[in-house]
C-alpha atoms as a PDB file:
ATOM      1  CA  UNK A   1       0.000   0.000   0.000  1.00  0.00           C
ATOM      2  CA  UNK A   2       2.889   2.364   0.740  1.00  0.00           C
ATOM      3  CA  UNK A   3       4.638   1.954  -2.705  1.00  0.00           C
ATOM      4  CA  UNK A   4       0.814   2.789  -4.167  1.00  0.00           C
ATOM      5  CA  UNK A   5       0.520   5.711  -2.553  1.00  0.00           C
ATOM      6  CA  UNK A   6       4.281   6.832  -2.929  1.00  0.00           C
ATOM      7  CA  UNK A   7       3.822   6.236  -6.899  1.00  0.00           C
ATOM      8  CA  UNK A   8       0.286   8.228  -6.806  1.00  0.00           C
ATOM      9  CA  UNK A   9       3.046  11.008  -5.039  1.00  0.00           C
ATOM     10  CA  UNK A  10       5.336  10.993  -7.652  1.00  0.00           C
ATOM     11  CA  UNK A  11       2.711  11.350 -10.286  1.00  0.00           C
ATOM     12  CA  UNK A  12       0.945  14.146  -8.920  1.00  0.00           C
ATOM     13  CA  UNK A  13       4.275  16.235  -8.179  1.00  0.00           C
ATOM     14  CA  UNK A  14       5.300  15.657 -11.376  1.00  0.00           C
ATOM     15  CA  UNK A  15       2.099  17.289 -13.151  1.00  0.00           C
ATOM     16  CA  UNK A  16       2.359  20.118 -10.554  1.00  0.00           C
ATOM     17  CA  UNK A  17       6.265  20.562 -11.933  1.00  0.00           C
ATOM     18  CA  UNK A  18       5.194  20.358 -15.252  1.00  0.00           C
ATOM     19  CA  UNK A  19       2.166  22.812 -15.056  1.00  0.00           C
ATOM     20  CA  UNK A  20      -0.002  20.219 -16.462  1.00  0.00           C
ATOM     21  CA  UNK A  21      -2.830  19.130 -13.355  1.00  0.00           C
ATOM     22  CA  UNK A  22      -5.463  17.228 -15.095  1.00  0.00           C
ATOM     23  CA  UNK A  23      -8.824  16.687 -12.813  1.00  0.00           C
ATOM     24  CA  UNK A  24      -8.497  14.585 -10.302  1.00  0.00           C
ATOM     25  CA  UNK A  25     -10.750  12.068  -8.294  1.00  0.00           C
ATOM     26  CA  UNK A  26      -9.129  10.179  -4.950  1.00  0.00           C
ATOM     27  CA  UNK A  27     -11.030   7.547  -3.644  1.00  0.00           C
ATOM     28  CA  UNK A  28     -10.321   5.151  -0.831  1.00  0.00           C
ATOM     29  CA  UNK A  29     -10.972   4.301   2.836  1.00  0.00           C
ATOM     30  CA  UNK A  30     -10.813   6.637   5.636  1.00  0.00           C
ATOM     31  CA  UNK A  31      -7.121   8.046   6.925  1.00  0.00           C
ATOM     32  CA  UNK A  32      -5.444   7.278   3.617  1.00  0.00           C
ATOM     33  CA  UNK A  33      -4.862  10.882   2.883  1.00  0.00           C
ATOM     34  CA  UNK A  34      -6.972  12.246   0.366  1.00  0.00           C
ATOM     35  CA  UNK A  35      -7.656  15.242   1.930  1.00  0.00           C
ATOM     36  CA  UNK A  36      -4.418  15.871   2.997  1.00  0.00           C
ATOM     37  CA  UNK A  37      -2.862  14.819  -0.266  1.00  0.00           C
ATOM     38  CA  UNK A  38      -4.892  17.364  -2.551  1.00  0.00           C
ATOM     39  CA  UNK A  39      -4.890  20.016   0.558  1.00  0.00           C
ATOM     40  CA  UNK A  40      -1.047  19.806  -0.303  1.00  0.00           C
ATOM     41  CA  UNK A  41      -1.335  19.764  -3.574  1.00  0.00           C
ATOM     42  CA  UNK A  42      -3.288  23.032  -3.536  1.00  0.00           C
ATOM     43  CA  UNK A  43      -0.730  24.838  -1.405  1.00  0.00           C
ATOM     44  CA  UNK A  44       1.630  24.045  -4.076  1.00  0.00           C
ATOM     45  CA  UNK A  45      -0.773  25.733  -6.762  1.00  0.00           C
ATOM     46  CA  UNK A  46      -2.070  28.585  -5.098  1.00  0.00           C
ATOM     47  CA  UNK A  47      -0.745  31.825  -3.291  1.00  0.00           C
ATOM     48  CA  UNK A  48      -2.055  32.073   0.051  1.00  0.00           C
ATOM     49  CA  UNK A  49      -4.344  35.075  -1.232  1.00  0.00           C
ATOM     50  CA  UNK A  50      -5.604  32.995  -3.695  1.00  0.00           C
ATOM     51  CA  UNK A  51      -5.979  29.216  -1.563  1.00  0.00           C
ATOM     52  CA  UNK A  52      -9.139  30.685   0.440  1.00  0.00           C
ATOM     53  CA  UNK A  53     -11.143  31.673  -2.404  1.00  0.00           C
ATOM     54  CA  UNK A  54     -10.176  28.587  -4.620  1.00  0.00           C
ATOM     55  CA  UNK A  55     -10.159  25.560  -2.308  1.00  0.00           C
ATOM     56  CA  UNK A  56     -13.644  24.415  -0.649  1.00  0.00           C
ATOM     57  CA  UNK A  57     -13.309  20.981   1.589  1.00  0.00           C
ATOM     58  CA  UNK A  58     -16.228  19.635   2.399  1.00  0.00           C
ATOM     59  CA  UNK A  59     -16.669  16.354   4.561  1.00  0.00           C
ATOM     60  CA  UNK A  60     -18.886  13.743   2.900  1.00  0.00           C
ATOM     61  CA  UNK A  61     -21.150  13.381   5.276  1.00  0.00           C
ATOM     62  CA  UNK A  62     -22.121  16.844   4.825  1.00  0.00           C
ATOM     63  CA  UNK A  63     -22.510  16.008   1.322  1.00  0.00           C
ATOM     64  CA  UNK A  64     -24.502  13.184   2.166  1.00  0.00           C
ATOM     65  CA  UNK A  65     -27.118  15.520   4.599  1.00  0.00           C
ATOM     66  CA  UNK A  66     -27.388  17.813   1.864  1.00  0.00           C
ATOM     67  CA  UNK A  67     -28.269  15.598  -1.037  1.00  0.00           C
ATOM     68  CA  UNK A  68     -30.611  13.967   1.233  1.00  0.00           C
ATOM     69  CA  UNK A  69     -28.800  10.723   0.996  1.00  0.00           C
END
């Protein structure tokens, strides 16, 4: 699992490097750092001015209460 997510790493700071982020989807149980991963990954991409305005994290089960689910 480590090497996974080390790879998935890699791949993503190499797109940053190369100015070319495609859209992204992470999936996978709890605590396996999606959030923090593309928290990071925003840092990278945006000024501090700019990371309020652009970056919106919202928990899924707040998703789920307002979809109704």
């Amino acid at each position: 699992m480590q090497n996974a997510t080390y790879s998935c790493l890699s791949i993503v700071k190499r797109f940053i490097e190369e100015d070319r982020l495609p859209h992204l989807l992470f999936y996978g149980p709890p605590g396996t750092g999606k959030t923090s991963t593309i928290l990071a990954v925003a840092k990278q991409i945006y000024s501090a001015r700019e990371f309020n305005s652009m970056v919106l994290e919202v928990g899924m089960c707040l998703q789920i209460k307002c979809l109704g689910l």
